[in-house]
N, C-alpha and C. Protein backbone atom coordinates (compact mmCIF):
# COMPACT_ATOMS: atom_id res chain seq x y z
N UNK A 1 -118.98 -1.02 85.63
CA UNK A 1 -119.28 0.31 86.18
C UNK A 1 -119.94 1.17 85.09
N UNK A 2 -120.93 1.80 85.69
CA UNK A 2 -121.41 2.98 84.44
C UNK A 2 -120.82 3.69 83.93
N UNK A 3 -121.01 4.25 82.53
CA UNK A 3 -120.02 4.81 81.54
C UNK A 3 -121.19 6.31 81.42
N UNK A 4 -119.94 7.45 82.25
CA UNK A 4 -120.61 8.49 82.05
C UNK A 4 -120.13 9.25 80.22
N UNK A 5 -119.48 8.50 79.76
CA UNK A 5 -119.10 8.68 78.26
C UNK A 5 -118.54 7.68 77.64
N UNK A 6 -118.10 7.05 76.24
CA UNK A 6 -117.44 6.42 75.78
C UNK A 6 -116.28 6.47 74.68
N UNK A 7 -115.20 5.96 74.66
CA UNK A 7 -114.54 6.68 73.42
C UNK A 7 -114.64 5.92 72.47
N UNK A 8 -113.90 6.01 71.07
CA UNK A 8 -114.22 4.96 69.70
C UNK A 8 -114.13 4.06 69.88
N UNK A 9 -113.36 2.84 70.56
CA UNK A 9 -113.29 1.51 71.05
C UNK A 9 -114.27 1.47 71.88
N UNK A 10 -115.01 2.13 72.82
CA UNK A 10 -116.29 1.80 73.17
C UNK A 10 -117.39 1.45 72.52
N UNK A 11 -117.28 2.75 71.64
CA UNK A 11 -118.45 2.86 70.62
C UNK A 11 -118.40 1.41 69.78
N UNK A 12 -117.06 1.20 69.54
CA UNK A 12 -117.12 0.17 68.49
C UNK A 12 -117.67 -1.13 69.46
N UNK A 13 -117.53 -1.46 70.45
CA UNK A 13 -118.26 -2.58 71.59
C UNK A 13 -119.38 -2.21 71.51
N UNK A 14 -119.88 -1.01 71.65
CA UNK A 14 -121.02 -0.91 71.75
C UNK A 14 -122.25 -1.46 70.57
N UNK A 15 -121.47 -1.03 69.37
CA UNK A 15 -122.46 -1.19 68.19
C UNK A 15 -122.38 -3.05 68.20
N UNK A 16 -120.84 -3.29 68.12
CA UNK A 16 -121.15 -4.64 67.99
C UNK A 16 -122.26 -5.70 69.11
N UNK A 17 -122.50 -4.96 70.48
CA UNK A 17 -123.44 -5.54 71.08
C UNK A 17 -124.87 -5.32 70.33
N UNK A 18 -124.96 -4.39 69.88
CA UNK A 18 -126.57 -4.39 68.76
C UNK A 18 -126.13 -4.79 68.09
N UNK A 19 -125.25 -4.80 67.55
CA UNK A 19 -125.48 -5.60 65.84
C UNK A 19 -126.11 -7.50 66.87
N UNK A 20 -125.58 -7.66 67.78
CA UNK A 20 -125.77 -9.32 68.39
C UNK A 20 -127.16 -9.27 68.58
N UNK A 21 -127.74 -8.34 69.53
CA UNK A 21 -128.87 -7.98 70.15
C UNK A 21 -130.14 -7.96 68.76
N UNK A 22 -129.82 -7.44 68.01
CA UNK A 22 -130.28 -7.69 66.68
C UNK A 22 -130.76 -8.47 65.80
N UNK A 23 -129.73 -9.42 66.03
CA UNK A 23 -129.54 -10.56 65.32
C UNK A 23 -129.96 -11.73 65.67
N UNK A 24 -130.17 -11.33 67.47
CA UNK A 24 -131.07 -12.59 68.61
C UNK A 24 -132.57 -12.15 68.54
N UNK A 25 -132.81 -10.99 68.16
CA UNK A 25 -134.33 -10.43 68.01
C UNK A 25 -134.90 -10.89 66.87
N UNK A 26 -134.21 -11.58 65.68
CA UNK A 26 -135.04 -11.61 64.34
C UNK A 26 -136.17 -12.23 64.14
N UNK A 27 -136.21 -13.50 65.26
CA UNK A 27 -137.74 -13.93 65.25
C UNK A 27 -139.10 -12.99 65.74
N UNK A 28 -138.78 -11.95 66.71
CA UNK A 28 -139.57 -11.12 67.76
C UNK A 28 -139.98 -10.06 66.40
N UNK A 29 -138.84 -9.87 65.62
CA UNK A 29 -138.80 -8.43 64.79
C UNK A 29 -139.49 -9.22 63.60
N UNK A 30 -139.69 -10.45 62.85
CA UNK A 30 -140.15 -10.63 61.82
C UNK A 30 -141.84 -10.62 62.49
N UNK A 31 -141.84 -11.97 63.50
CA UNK A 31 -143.47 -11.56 63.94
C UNK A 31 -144.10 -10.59 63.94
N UNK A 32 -143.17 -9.18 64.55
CA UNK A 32 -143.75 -7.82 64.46
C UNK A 32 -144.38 -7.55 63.51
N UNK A 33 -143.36 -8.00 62.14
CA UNK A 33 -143.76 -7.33 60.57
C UNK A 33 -145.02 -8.25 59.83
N UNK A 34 -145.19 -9.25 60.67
CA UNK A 34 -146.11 -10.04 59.59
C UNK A 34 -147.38 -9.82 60.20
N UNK A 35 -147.30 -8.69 61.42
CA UNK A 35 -148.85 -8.93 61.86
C UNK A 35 -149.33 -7.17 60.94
N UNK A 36 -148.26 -7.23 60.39
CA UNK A 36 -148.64 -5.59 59.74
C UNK A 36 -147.83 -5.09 58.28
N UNK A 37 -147.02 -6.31 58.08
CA UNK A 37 -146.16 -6.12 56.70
C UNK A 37 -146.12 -7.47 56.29
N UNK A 38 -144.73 -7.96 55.37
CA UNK A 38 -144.62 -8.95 54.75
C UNK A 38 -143.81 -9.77 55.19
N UNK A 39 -143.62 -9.55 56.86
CA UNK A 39 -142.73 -10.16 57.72
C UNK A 39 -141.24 -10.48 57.46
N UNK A 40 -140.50 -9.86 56.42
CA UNK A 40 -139.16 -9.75 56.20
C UNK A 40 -138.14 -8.66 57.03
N UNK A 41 -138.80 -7.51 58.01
CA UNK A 41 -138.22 -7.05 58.34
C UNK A 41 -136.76 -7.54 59.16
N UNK A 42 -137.25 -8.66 60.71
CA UNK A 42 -136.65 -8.92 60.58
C UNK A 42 -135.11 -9.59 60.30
N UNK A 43 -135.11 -10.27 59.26
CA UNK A 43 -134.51 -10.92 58.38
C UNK A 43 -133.60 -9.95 57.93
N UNK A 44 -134.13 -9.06 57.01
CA UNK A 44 -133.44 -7.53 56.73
C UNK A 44 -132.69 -7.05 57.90
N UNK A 45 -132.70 -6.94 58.98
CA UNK A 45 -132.26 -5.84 59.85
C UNK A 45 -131.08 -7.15 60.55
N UNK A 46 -131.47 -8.61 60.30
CA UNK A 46 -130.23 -9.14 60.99
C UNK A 46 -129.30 -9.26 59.68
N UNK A 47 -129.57 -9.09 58.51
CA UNK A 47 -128.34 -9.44 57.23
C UNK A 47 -127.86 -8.17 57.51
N UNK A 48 -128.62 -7.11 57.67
CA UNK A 48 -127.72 -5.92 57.69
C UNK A 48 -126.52 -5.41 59.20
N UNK A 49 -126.91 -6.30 60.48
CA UNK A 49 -126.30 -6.01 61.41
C UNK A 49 -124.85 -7.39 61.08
N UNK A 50 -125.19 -8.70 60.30
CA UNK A 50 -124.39 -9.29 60.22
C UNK A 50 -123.15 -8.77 59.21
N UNK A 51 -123.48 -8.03 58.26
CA UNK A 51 -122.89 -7.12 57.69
C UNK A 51 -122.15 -5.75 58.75
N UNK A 52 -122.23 -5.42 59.75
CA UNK A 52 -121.86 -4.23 60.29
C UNK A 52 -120.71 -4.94 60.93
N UNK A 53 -121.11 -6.46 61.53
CA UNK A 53 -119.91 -6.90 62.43
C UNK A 53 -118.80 -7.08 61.65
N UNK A 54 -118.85 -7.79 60.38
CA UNK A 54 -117.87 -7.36 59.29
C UNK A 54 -117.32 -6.42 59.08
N UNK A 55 -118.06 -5.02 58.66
CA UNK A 55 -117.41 -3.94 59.07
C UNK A 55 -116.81 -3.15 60.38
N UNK A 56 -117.21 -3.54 61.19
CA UNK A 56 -115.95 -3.11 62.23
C UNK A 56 -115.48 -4.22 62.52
N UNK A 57 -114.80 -5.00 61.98
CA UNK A 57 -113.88 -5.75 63.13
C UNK A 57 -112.58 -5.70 62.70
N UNK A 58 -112.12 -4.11 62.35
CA UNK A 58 -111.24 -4.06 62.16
C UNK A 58 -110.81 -3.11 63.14
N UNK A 59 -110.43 -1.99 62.89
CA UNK A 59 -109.65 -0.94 63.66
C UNK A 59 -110.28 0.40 63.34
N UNK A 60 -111.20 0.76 64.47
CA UNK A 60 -112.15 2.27 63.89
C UNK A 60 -111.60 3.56 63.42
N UNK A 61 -111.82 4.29 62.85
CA UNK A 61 -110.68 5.37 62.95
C UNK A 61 -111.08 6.82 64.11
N UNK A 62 -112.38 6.52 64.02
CA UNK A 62 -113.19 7.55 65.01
C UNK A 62 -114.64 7.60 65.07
N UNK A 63 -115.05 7.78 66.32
CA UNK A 63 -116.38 7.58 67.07
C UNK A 63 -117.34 7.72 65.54
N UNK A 64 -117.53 9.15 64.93
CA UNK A 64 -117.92 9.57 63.63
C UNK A 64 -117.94 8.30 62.25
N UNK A 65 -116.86 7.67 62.29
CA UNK A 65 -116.68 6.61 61.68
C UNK A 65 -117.54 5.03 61.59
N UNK A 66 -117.13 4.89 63.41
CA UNK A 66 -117.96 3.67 63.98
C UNK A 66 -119.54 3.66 63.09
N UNK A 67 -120.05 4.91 63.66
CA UNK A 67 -121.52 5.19 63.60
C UNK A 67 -122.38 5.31 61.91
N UNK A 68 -121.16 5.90 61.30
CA UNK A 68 -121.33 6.07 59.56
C UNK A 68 -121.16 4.91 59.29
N UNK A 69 -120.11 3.96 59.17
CA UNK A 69 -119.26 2.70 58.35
C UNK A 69 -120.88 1.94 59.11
N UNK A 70 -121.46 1.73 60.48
CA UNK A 70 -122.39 1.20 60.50
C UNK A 70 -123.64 1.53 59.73
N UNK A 71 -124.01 2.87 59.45
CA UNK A 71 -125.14 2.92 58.64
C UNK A 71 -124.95 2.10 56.99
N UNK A 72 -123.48 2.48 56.15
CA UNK A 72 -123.23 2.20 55.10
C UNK A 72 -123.12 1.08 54.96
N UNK A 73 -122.98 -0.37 55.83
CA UNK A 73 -123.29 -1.58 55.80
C UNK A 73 -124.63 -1.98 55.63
N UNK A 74 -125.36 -1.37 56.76
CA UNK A 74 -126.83 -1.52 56.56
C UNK A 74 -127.38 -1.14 55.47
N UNK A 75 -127.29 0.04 54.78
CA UNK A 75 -127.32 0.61 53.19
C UNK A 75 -127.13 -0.43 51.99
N UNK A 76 -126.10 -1.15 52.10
CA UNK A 76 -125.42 -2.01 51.20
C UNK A 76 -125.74 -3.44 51.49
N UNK A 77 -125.93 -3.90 52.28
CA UNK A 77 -126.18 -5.36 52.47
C UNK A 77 -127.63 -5.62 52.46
N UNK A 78 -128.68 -4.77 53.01
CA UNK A 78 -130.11 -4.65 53.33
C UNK A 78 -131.12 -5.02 51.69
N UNK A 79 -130.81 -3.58 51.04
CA UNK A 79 -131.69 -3.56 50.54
C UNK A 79 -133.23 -2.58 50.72
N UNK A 80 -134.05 -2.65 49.98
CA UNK A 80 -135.44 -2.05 50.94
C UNK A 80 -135.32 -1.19 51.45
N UNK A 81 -136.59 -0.97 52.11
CA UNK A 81 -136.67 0.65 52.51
C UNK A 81 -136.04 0.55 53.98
N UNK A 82 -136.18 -0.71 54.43
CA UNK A 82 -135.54 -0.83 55.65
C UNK A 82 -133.97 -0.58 56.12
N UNK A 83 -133.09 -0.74 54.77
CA UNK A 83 -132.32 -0.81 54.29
C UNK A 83 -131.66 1.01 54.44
N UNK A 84 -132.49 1.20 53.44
CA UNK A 84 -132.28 3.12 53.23
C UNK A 84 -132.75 4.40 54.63
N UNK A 85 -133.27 3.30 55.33
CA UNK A 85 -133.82 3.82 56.67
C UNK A 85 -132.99 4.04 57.90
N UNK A 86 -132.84 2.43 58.23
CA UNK A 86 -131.63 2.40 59.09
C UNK A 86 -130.01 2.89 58.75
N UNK A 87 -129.75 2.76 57.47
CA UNK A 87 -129.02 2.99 56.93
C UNK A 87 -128.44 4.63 57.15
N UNK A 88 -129.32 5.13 56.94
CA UNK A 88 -129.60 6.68 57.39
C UNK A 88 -130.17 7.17 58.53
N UNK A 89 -130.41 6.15 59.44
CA UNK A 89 -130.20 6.70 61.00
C UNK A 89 -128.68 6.39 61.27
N UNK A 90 -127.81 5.84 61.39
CA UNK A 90 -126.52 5.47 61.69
C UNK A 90 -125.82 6.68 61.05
N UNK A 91 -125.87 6.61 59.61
CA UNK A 91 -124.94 7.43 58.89
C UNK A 91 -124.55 9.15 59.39
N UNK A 92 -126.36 9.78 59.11
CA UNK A 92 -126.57 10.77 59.60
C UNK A 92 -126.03 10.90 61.02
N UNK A 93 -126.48 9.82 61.99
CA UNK A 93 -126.07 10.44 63.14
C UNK A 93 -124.70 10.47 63.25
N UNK A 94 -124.05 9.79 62.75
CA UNK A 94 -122.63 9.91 62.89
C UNK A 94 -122.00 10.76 61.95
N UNK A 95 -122.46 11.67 61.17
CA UNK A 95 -121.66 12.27 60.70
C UNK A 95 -121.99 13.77 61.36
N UNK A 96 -122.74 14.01 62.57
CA UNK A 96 -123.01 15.04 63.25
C UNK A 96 -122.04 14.91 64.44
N UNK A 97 -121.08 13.82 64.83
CA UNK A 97 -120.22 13.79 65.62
C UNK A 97 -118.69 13.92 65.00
N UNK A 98 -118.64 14.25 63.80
CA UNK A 98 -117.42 14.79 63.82
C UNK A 98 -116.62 15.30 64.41
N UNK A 99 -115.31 14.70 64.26
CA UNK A 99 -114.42 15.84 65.47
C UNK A 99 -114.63 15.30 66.85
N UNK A 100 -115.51 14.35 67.51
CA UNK A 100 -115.87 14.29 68.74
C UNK A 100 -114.70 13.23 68.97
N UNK A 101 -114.12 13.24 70.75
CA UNK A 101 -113.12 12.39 70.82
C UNK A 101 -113.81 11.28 71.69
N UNK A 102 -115.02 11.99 72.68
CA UNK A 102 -115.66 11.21 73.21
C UNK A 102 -117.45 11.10 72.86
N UNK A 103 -118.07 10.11 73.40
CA UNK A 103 -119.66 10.05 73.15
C UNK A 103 -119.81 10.01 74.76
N UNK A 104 -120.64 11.16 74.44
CA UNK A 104 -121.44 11.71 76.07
C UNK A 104 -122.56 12.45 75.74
N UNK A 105 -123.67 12.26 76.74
CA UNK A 105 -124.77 12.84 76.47
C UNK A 105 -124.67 13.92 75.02
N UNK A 106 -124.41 14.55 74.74
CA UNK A 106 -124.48 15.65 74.30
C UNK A 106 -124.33 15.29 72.91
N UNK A 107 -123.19 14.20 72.39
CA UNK A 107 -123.36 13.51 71.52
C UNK A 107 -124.68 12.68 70.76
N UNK A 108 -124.69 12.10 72.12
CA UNK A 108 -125.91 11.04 72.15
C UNK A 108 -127.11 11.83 71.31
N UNK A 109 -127.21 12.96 71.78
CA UNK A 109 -128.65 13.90 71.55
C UNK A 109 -128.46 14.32 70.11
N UNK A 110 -127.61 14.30 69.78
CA UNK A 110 -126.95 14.94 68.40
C UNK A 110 -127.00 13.82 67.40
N UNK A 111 -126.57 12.81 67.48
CA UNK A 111 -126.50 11.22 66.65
C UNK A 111 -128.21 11.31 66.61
N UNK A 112 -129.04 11.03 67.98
CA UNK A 112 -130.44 10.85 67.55
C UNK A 112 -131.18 11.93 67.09
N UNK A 113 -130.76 13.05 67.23
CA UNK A 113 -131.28 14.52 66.34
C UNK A 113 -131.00 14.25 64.89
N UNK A 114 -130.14 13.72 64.25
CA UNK A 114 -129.26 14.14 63.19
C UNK A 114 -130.07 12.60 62.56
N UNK A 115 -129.78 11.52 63.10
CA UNK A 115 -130.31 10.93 62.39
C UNK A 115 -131.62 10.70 62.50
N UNK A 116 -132.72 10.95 63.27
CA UNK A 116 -133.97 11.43 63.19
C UNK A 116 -134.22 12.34 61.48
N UNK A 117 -133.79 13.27 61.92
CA UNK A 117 -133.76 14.39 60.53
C UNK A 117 -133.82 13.41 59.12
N UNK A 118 -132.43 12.37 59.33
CA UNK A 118 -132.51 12.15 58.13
C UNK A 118 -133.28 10.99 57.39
N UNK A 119 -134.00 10.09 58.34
CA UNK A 119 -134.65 9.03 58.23
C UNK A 119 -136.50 10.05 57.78
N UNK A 120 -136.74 11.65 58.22
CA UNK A 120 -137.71 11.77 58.04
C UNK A 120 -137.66 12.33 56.96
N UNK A 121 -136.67 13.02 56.49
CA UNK A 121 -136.37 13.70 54.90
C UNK A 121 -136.46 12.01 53.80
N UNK A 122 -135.97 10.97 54.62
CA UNK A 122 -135.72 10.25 53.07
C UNK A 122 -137.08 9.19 53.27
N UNK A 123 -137.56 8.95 54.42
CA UNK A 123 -138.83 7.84 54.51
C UNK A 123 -140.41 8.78 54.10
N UNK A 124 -139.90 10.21 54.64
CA UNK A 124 -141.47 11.19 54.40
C UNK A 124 -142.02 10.55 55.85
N UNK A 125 -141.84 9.66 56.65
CA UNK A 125 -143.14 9.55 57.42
C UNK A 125 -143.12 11.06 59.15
N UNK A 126 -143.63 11.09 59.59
CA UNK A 126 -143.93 11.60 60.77
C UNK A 126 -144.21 11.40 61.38
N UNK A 127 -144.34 12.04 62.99
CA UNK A 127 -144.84 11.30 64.17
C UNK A 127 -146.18 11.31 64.08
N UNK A 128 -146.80 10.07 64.33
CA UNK A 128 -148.32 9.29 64.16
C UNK A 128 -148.69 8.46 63.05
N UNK A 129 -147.75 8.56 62.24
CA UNK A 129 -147.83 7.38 60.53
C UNK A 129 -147.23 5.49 61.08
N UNK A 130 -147.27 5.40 62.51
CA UNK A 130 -146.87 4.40 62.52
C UNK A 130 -145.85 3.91 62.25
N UNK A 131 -145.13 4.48 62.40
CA UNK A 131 -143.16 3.88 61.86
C UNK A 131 -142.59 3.73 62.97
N UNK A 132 -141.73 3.68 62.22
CA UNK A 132 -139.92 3.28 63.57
C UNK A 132 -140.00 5.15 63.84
N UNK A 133 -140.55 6.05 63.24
CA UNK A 133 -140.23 7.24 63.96
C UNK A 133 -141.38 7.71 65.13
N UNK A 134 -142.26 6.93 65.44
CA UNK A 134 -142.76 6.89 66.69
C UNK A 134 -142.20 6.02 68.00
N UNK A 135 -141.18 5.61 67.83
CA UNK A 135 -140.25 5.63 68.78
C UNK A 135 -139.15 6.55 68.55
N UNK A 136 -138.60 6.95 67.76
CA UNK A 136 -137.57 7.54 67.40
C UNK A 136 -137.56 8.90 67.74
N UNK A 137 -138.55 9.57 67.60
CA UNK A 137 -138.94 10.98 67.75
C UNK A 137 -138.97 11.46 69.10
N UNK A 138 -139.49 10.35 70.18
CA UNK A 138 -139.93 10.87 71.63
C UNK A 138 -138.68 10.40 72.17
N UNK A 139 -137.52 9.11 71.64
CA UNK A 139 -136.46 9.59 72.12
C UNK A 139 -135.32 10.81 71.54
N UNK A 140 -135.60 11.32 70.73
CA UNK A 140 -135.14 12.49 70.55
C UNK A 140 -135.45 13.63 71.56
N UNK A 141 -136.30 14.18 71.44
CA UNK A 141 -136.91 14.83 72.54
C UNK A 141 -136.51 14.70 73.53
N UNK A 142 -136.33 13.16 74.44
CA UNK A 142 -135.85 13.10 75.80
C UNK A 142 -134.74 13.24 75.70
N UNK A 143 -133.51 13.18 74.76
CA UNK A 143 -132.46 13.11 74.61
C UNK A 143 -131.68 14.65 74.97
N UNK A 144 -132.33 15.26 73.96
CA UNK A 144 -132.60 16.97 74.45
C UNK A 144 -132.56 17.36 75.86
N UNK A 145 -133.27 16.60 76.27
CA UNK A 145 -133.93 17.37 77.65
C UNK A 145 -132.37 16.88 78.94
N UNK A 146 -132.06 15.53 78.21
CA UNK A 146 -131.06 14.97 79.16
C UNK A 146 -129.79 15.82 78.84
N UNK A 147 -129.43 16.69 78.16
CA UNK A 147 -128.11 16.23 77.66
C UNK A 147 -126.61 16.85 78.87
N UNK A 148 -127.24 17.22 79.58
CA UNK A 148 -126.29 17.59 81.03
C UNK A 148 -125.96 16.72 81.75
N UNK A 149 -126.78 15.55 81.97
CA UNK A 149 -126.57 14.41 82.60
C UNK A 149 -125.48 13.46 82.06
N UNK A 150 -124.92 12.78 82.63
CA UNK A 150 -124.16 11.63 82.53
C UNK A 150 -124.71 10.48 81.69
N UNK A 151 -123.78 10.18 80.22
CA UNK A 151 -124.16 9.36 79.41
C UNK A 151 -124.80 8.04 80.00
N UNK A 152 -124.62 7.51 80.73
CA UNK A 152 -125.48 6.02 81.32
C UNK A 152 -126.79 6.70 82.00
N UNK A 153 -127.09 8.17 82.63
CA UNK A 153 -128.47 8.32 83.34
C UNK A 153 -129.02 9.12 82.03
N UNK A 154 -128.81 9.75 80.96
CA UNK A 154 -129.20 9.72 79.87
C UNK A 154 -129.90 9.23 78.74
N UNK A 155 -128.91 7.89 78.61
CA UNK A 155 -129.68 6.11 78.31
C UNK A 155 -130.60 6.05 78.50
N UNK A 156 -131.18 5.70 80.00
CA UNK A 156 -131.97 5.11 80.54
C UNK A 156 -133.12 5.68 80.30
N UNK A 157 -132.71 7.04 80.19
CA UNK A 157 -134.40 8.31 80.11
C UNK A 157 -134.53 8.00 78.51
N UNK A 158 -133.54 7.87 77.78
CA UNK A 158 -133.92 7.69 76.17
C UNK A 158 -134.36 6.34 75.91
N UNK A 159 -134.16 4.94 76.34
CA UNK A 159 -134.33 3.89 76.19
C UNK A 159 -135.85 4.33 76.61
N UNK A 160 -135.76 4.48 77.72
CA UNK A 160 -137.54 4.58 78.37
C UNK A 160 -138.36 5.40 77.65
N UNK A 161 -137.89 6.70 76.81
CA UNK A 161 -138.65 6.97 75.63
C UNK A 161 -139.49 6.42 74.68
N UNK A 162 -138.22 5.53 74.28
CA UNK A 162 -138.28 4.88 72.66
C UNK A 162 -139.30 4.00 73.18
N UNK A 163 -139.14 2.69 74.31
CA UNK A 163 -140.09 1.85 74.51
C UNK A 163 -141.74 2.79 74.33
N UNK A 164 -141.71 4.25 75.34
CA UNK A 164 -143.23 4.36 75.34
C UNK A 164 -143.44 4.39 73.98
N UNK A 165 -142.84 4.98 72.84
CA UNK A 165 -143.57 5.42 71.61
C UNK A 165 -143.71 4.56 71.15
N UNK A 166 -143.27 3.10 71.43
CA UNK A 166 -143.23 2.08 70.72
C UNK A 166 -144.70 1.29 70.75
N UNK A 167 -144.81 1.50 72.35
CA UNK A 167 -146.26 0.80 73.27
C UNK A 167 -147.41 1.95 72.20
N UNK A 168 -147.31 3.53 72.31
CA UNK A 168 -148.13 4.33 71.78
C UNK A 168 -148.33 4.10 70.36
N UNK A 169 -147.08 3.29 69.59
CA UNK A 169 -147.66 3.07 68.11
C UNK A 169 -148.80 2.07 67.86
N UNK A 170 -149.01 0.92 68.93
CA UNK A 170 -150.10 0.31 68.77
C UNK A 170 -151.37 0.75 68.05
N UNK A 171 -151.77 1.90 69.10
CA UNK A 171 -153.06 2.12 69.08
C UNK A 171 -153.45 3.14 67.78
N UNK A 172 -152.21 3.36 67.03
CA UNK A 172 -152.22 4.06 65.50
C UNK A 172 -152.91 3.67 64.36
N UNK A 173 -153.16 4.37 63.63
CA UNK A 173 -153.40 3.78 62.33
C UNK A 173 -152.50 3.75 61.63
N UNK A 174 -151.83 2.86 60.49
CA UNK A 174 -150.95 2.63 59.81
C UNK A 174 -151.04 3.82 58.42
N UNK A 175 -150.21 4.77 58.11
CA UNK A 175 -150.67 5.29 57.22
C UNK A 175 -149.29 5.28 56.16
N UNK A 176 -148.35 4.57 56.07
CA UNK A 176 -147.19 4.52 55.46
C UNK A 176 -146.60 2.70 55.24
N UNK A 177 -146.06 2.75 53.85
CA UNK A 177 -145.89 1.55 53.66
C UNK A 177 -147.26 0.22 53.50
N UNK A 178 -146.74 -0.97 53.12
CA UNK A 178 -147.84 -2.21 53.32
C UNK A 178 -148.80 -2.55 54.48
N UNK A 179 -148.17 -1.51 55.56
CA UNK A 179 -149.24 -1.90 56.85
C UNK A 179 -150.47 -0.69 56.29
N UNK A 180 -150.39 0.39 55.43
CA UNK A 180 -151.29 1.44 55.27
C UNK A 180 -152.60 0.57 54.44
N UNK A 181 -152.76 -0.51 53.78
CA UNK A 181 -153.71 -0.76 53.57
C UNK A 181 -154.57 -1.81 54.44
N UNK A 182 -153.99 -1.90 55.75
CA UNK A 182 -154.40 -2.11 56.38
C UNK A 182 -156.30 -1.74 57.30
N UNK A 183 -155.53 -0.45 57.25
CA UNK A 183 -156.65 0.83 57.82
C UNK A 183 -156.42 0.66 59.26
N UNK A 184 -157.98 0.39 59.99
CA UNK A 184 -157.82 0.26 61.26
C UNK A 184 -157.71 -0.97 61.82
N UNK A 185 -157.26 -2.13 60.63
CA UNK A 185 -156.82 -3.07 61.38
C UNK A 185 -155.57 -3.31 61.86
N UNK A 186 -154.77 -2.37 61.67
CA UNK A 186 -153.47 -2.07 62.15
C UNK A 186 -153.21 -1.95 63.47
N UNK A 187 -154.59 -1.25 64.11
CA UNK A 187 -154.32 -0.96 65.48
C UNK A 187 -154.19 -2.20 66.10
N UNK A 188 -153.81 -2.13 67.35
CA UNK A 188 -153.23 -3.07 68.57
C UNK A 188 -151.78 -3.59 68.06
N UNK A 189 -151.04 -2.96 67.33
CA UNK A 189 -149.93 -4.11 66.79
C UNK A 189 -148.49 -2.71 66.90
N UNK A 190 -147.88 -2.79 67.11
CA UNK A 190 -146.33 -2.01 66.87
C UNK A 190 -146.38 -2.20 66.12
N UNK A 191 -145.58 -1.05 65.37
CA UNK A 191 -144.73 -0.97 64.38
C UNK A 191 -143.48 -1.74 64.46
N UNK A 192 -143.35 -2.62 63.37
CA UNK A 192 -141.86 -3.20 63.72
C UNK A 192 -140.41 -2.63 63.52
N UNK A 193 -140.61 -1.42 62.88
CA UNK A 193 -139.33 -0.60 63.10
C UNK A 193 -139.29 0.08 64.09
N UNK A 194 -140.30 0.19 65.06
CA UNK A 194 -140.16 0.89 66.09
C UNK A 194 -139.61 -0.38 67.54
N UNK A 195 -139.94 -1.40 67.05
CA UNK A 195 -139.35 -2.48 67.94
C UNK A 195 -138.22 -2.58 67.66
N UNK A 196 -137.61 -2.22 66.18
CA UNK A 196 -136.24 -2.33 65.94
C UNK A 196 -135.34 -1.37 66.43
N UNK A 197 -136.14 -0.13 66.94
CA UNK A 197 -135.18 0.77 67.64
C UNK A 197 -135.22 0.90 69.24
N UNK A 198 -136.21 0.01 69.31
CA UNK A 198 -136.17 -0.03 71.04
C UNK A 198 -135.22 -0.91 72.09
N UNK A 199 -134.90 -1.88 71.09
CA UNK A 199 -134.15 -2.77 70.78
C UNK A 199 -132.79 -2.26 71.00
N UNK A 200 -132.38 -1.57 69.69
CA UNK A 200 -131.03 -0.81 69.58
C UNK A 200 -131.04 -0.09 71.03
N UNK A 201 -131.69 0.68 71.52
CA UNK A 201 -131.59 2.19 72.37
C UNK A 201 -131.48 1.00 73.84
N UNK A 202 -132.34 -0.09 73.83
CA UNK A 202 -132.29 -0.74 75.30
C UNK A 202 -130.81 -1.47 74.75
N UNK A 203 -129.93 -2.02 73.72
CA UNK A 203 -128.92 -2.94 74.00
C UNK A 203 -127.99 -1.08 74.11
N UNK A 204 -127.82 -0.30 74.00
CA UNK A 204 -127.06 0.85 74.15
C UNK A 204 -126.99 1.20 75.57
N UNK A 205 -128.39 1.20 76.36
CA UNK A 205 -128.40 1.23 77.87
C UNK A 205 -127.79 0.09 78.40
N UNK A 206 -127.48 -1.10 78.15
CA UNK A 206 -127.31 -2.43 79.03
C UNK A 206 -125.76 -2.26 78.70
N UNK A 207 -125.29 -1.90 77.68
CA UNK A 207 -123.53 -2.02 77.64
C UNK A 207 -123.08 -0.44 78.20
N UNK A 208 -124.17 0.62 78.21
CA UNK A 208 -123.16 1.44 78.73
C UNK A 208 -123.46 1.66 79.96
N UNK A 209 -124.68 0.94 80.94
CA UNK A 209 -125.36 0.77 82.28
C UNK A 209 -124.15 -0.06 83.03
N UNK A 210 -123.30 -0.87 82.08
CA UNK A 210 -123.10 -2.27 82.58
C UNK A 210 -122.00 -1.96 83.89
């Protein structure tokens, strides 16, 4: 049945379904990177989710927790900028849910606000540089717009975000990182951190749709 919210034992199911979802993508997510990086992404993003299942499989202490203890795995096991990226989407967003007993829209909008913020303070990139924050950004935005709605019809409008910005990073020029010396041969290709969050935001809709 749809989950119009979730509490910390949700959350903690929840992450552990991306950390899986993740970890079944690494061939899809390295191809991404080698048609525009050094194709380790990724590789990176499944050591760091195999690292997260380690860290929770214990006993969460709170929603705030789940979401941090997941960025600080990714931080620590990663490496790279990929590493300090994701690392600081998780962290950040979860430390903007403090205090929360449940995750419901309103949360939701707050985790991807918060850690938006902090992935653009520590990467520098912006919307149109071709990153994981051209998906990231337009589900922020929709996230906003949802946050009255019921956490599972919420999802769905943010998942469907992240995918368009993901389709819209194609036609970019790469101006950040190893894909920037690219130029305009970058275009036609995603960004592969932006596949890495479309990823996350669609396995977040399918466990809390379910």
């Amino acid at each position: 049945m749809p989950k119009p919210s979730l509490s910390k034992d949700e959350v903690k199911a929840m992450l552990l379904q991306v950390a899986d979802r993740i970890i079944e993508a690494e061939p899809m997510l390295s191809e991404a990177d080698r048609n525009l990086g050094d194709g380790d992404h990724g590789l990176g993003m499944a050591r760091g989710m195999n690292a997260v299942k380690e860290k929770l499989a214990g006993e969460v202490e709170s929603i705030e927790k789940a979401f941090a203890n997941t960025g600080m795995a990714m931080m620590s096991s990663m490496g790279g900028a990929s590493g300090a990226i994701f690392g600081t989407l998780w962290r950040n967003g979860g430390k903007a849910l403090a205090g929360r007993d449940t995750f419901d829209a309103q949360g939701l909008a707050d985790l991807i606000k918060a850690g938006l913020e902090g992935v653009m303070t520590r990467g520098g990139a912006k919307p149109g540089d071709k990153t994981m924050i051209d998906a990231l950004h337009p589900a922020s935005v929709k996230a906003q717009e949802v946050v009255s709605l019921p956490l599972n019809e919420a999802i769905i409008a943010v998942a469907a975000a992240a995918a368009d910005g993901k389709e819209a990073s194609k036609a970019m020029i790469a101006t950040m990182g190893r894909a920037k010396t690219l130029g305009e041969q970058s275009i036609g290709h995603p960004d592969a951190g932006a596949c890495s969050v479309v990823v996350i935001f669609d396995t977040m809709r399918d466990y809390i749709c379910a």
